[in-house]
Protein backbone atom coordinates (compact mmCIF):
# COMPACT_ATOMS: atom_id res chain seq x y z
CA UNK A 1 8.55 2.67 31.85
CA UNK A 2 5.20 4.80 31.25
CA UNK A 3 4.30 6.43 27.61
CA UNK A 4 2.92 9.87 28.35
CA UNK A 5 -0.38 10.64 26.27
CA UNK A 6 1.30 12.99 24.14
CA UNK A 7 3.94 10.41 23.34
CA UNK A 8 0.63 7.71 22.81
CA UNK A 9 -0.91 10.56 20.60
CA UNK A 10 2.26 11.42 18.31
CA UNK A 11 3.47 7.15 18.40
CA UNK A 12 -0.75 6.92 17.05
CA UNK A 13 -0.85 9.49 14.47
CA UNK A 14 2.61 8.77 12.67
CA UNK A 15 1.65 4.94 12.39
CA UNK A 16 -2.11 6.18 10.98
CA UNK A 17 0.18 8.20 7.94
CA UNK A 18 0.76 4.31 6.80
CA UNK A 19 -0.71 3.79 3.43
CA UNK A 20 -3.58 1.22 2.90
CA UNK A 21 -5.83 -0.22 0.09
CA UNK A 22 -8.41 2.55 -0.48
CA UNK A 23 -7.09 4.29 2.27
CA UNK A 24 -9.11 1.78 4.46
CA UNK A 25 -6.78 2.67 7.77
CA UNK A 26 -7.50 -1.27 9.20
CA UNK A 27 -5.62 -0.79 12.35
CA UNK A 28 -7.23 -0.95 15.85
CA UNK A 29 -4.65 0.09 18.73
CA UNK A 30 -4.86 -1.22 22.40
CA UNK A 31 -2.52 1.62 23.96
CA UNK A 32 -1.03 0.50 27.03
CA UNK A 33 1.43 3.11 29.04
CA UNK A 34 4.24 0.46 28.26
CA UNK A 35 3.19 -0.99 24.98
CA UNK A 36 1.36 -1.28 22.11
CA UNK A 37 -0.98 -3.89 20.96
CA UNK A 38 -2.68 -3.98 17.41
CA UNK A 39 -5.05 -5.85 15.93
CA UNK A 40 -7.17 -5.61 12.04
CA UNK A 41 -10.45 -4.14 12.63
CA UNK A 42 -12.66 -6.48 11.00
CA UNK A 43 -15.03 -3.90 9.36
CA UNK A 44 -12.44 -2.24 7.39
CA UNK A 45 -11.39 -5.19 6.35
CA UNK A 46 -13.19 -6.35 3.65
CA UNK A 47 -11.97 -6.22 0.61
CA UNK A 48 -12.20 -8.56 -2.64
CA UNK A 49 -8.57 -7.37 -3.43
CA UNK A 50 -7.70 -7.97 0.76
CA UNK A 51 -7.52 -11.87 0.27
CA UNK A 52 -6.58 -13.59 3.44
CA UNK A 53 -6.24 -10.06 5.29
CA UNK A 54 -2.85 -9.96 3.34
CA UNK A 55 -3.51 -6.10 2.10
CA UNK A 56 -4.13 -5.19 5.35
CA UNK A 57 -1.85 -6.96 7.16
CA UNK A 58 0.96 -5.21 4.37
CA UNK A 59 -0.50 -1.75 5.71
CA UNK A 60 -0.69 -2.91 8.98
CA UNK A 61 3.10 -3.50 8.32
CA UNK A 62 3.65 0.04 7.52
CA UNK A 63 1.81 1.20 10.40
CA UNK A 64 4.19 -0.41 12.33
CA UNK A 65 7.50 0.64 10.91
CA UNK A 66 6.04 4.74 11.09
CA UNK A 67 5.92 3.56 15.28
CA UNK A 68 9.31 2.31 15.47
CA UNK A 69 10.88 5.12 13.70
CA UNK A 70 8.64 7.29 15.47
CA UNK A 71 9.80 5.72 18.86
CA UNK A 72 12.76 5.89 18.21
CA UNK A 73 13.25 9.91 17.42
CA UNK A 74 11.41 9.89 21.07
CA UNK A 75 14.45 7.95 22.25
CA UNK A 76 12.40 4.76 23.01
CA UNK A 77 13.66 1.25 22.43
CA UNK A 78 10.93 -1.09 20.88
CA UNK A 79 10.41 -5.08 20.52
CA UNK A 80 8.02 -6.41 18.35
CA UNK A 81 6.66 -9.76 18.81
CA UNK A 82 4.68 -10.64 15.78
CA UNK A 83 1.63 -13.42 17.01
CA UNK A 84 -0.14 -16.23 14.38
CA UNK A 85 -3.39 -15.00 13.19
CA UNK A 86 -6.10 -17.11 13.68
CA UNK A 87 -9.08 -14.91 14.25
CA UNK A 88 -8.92 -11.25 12.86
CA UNK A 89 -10.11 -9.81 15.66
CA UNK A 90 -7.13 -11.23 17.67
CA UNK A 91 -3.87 -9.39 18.33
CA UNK A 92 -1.59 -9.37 15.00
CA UNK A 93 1.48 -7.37 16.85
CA UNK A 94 2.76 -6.21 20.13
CA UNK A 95 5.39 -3.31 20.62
CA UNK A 96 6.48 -3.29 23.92
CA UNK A 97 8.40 0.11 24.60
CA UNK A 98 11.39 -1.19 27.12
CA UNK A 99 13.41 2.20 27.85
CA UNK A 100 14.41 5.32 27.20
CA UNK A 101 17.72 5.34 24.79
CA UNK A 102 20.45 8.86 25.69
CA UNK A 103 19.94 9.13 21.93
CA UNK A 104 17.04 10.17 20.09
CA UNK A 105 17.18 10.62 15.97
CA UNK A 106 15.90 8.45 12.82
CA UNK A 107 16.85 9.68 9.90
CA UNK A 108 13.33 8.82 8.27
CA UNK A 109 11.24 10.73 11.32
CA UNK A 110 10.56 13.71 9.55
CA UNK A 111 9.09 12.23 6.19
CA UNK A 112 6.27 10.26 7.95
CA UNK A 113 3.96 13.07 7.57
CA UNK A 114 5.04 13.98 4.24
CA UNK A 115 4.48 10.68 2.59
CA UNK A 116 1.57 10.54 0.15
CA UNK A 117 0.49 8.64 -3.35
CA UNK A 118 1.73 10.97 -5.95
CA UNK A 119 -0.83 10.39 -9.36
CA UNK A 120 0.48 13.46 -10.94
CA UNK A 121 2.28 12.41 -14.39
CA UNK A 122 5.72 12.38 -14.41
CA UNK A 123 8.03 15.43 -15.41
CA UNK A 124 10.47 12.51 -17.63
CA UNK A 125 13.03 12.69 -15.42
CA UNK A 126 15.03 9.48 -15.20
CA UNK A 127 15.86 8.67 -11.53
CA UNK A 128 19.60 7.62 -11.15
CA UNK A 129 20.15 3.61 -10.92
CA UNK A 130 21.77 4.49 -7.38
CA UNK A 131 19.21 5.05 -5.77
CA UNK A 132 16.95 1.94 -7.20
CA UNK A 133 20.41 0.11 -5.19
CA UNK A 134 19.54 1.92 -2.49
CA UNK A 135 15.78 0.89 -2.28
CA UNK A 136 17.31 -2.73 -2.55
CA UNK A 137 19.55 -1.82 0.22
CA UNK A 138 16.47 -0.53 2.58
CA UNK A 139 14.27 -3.99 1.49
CA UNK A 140 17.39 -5.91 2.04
CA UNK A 141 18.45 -5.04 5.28
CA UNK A 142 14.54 -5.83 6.63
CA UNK A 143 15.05 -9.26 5.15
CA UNK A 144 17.50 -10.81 2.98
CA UNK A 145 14.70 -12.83 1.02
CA UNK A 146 13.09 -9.45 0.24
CA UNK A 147 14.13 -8.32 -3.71
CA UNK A 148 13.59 -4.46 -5.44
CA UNK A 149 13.86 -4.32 -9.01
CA UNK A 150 13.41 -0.99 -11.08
CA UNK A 151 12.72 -1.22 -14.87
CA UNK A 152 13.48 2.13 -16.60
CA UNK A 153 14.30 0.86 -20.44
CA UNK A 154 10.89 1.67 -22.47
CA UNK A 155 10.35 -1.45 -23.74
CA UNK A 156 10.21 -3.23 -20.62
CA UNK A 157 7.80 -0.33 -19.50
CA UNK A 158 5.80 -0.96 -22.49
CA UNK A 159 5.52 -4.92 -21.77
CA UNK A 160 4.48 -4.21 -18.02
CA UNK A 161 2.16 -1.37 -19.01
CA UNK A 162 0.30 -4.04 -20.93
CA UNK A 163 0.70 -6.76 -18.36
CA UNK A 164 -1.02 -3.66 -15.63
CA UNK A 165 -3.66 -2.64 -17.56
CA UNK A 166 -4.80 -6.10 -18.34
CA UNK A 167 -5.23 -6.56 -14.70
CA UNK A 168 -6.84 -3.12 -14.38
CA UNK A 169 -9.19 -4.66 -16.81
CA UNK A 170 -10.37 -7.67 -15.06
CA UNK A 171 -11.06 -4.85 -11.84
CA UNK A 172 -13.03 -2.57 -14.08
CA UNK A 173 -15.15 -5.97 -15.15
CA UNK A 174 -15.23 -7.98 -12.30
CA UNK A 175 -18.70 -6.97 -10.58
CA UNK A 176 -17.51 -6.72 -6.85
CA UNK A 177 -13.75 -5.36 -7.48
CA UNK A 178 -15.38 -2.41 -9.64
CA UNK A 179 -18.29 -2.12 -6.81
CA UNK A 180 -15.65 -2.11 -3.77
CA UNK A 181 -13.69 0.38 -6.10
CA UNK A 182 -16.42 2.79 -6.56
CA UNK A 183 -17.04 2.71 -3.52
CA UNK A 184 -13.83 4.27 -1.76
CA UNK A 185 -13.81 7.08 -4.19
CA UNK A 186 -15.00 10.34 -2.38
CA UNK A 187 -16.81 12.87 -4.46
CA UNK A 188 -17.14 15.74 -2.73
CA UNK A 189 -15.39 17.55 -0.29
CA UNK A 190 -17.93 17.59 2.20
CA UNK A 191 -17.70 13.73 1.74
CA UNK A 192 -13.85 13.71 2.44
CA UNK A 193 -13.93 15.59 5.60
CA UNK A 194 -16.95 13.80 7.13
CA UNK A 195 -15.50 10.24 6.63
CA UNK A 196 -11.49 10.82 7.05
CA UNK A 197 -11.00 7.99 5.27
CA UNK A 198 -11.22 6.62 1.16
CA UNK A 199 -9.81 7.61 -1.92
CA UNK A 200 -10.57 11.97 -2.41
CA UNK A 201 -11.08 11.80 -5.96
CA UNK A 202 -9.15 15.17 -6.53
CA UNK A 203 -5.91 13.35 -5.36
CA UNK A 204 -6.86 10.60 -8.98
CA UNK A 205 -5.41 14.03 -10.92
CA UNK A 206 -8.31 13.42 -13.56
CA UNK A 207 -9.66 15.96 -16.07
CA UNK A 208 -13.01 17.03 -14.69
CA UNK A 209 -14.88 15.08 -17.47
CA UNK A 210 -12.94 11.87 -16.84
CA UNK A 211 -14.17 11.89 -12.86
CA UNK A 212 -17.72 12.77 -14.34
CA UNK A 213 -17.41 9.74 -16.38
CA UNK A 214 -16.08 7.66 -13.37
CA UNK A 215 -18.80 9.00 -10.89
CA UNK A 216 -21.60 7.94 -14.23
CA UNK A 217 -20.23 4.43 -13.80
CA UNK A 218 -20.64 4.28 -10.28
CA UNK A 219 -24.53 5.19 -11.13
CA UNK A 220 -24.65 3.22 -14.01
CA UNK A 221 -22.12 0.67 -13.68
CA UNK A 222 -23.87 -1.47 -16.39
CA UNK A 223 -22.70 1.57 -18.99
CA UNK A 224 -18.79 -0.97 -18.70
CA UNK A 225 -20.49 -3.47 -20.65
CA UNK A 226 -20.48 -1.41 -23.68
CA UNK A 227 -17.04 0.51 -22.87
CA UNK A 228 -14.60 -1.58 -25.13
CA UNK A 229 -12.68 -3.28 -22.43
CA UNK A 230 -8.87 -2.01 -24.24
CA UNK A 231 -10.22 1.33 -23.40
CA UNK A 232 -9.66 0.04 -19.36
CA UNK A 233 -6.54 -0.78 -20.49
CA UNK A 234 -5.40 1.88 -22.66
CA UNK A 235 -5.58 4.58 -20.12
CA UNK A 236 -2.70 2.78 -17.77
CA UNK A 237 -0.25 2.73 -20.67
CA UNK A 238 0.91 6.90 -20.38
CA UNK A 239 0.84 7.43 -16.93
CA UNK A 240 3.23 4.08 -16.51
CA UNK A 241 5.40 4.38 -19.98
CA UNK A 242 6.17 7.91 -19.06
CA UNK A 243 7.37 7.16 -15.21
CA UNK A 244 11.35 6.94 -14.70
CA UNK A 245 10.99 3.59 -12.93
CA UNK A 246 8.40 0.57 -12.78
CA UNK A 247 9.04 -0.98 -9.33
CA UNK A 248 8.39 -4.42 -7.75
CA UNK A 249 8.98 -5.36 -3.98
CA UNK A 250 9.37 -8.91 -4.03
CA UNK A 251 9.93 -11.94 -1.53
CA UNK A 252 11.09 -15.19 -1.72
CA UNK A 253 9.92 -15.96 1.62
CA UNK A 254 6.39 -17.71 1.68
CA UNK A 255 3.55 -15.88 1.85
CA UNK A 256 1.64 -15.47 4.93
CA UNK A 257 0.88 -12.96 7.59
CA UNK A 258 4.69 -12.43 8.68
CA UNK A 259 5.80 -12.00 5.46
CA UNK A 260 3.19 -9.61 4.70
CA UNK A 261 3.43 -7.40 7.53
CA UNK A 262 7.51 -7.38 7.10
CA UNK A 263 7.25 -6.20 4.02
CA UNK A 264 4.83 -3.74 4.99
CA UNK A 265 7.47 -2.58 6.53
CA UNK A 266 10.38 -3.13 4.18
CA UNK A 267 7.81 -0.63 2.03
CA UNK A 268 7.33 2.02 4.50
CA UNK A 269 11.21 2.40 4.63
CA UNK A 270 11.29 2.24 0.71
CA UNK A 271 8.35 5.03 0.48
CA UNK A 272 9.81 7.44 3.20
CA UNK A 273 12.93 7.47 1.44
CA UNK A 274 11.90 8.44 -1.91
CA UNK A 275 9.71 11.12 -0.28
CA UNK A 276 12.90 12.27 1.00
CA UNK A 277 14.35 12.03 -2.56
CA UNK A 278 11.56 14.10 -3.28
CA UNK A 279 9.64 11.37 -5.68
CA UNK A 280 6.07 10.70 -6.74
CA UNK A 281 5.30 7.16 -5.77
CA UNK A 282 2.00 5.58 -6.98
CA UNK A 283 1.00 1.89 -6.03
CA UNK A 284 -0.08 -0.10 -8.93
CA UNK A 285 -0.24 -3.58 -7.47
CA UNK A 286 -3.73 -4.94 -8.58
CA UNK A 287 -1.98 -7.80 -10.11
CA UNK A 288 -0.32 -8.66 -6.96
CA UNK A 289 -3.25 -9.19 -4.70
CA UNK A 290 -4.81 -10.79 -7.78
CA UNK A 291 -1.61 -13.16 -8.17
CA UNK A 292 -2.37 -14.11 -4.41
CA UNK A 293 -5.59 -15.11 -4.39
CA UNK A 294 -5.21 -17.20 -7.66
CA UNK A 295 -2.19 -19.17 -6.30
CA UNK A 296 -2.72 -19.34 -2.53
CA UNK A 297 -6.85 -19.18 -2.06
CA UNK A 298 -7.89 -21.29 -5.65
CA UNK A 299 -8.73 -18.09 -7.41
CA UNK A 300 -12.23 -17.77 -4.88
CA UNK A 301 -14.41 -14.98 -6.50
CA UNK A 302 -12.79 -15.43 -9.83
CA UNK A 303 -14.85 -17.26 -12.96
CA UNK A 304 -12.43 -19.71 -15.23
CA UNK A 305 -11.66 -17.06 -17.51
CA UNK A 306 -10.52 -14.73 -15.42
CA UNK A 307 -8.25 -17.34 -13.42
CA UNK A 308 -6.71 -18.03 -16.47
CA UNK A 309 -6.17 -14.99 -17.83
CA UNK A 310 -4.35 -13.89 -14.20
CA UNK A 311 -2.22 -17.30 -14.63
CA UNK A 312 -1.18 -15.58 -18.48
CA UNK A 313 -0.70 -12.53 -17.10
CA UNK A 314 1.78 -13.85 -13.90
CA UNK A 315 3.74 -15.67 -16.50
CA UNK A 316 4.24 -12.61 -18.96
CA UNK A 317 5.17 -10.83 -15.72
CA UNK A 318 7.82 -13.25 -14.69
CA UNK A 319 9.33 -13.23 -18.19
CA UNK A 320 9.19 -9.22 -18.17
CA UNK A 321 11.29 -9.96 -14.61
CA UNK A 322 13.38 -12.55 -14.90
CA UNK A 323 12.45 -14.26 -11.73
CA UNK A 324 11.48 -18.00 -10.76
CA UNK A 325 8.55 -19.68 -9.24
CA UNK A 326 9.16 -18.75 -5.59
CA UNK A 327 9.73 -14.93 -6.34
CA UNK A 328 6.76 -12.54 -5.53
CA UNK A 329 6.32 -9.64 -6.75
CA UNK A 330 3.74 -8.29 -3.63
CA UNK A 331 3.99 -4.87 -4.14
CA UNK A 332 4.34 -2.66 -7.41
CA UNK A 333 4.66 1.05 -8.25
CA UNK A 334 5.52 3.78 -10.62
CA UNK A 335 8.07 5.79 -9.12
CA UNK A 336 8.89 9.05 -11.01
CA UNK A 337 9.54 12.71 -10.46
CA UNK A 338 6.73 15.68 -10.94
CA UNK A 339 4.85 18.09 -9.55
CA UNK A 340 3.32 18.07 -5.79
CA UNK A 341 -0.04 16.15 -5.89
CA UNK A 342 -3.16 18.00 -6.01
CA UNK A 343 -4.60 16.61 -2.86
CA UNK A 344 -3.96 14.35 0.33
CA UNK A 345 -6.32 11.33 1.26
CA UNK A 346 -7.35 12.30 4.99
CA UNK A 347 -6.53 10.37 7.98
CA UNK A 348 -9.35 9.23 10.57
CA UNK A 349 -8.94 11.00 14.33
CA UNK A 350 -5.99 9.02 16.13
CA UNK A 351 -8.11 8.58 19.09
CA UNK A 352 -11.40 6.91 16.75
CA UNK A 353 -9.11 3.62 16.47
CA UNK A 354 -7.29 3.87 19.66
CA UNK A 355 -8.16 2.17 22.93
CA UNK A 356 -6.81 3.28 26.19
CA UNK A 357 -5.56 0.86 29.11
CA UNK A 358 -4.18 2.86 31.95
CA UNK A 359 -2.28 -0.35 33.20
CA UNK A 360 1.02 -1.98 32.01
CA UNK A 361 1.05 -5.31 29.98
């Protein structure tokens, strides 16, 4: 069979709605007229909090998922064939469209271009335990090892609060995280539409003099040594105390590149129902990635103190939990429901990442 180039163009823009780190967008597409094959572009790849490629390869995960729904509500049956990765400029993932299917509808098709990170606070509305079963369900039914747990009861909110805004502390103080970070913010507006592609600082829902402050650390980012580091801390604790739910995707599976790019896409499901829910989801997973490189790349990049404190800060989460060893939590948000968000990140031109090969594979 032969994709048309308006099927191409609509199969490439709904994957490039996939969330990333930063709003990176780290795919590179080889578009066949029978298949897809995608790869990690290696310059938007880069990240201290990307260790291994695993952040990526998590969006890349997502990216994929928005395809096969998307393929499917063109009536097109998809395999995936998911290869070892070796070299990052190698092919992660193939999606070979095989035929045309007589029926044509996914139920999550017409979310894809709705779903955004929602930072605006949350109206207090607690969101029934139903549908936290449901989330379970969607993980669940991608893989059986994958786990969704949603902790409404305050205190537990408090405890992970803390256990967050610790780790939001050691970004704020560790010299390349808080460089990398400052980096991805986009100040202006004229800066948002000429790159497509970071963190518009409109959709942080600051107070104009807290993005002043931010955008005086990015000029003078040795002003953090005198900002009392509970002050990082301190401003997590509202924003997550006051959300219905504090939610973990975990996996017992071991952590590699399949398991990150699976539940990339257990995630994407997750995400595109709660936008259908209408809720406010906002990623909050800094301890995750930080978790990762401590345990499965010797804590590279981090001093002694900071390993340690990430080791303290993994155990208080597990306790908070209730889960063992081989549990990982490798994704977390605040899921809650308020008002629309102020401001989409922007996506980067489908065809900028896209590569066209008029033959079949």
């Amino acid at each position: 069979m032969h994709l048309s180039l308006k099927e191409i163009e609509l199969l490439c823009k709904a994957g490039a709605t996939a969330p990333s780190g930063g709003n990176v967008q780290p795919w590179v597409v080889d578009a066949y007229s029978n298949a897809f094959v995608i790869r990690l572009d290696p310059i938007r790849s880069v990240s201290f909090l990307d260790v291994g490629r695993y952040a990526s390869l998590l969006s890349l995960g997502c990216f994929i998922e928005n395809v096969v729904i998307a393929s499917k509500q063109l009536g097109l049956e998809t395999k995936i064939t998911n290869y070892e990765i070796s070299d990052i400029s190698k092919p992660v993932v193939e999606i070979k469209f095989l035929y045309r299917l007589k029926t044509n509808k996914s139920d999550l098709y017409n979310f894809i271009f709705k779903r955004c990170t929602n930072r605006k606070i949350s109206d207090g509305s607690l969101i029934p335990n139903e549908l936290i079963d449901e989330f379970n369900t969607v993980a669940k039914n991608i893989d059986k090892n994958f786990n969704f747990i949603g902790k409404y009861n305050y205190y537990e909110k408090k405890q992970l609060a803390k256990v967050l805004g610790k780790a939001d502390v050691i970004r704020n103080t560790h010299e390349e995280s808080f460089r990398q970070m400052m980096n991805e913010f986009r100040w202006t507006g004229d800066e948002v539409k000429k790159t497509c592609d970071g963190i518009d600082i409109k959709t942080l829902e600051l107070p104009k003099y807290a993005a002043k402050g931010l955008l005086l650390l990015k000029q003078f980012p040795h002003l953090r040594k005198i900002i009392p580091k509970q002050s990082f801390e301190e401003l997590a604790k509202p924003i997550l105390e006051e959300s219905s739910h504090i939610c973990f995707l975990n996996s017992s599976n071991n952590i590699d590149s399949k398991t990150m790019i699976t539940i990339g896409r257990a995630l994407e499901r997750i995400w595109l129902t709660a936008t259908k829910y209408h809720l406010s989801v906002q990623p909050w997973t800094i301890i995750s990635l930080y978790m990762i490189r401590v345990n499965f790349f010797s804590g590279k990049g981090f001093n002694d103190h900071e390993i340690l404190e990430i080791r303290n800060l993994e155990k208080d989460l597990r306790k908070i939990l209730n889960i063992n060893k081989n549990e990982i939590p490798v994704f977390i948000f605040r899921l809650s429901k308020s008002d629309p968000p102020t401001a989409h990140s922007l996506r980067r031109n489908w065809q900028d990442f896209t590569r066209f090969h008029k033959e079949l594979l």
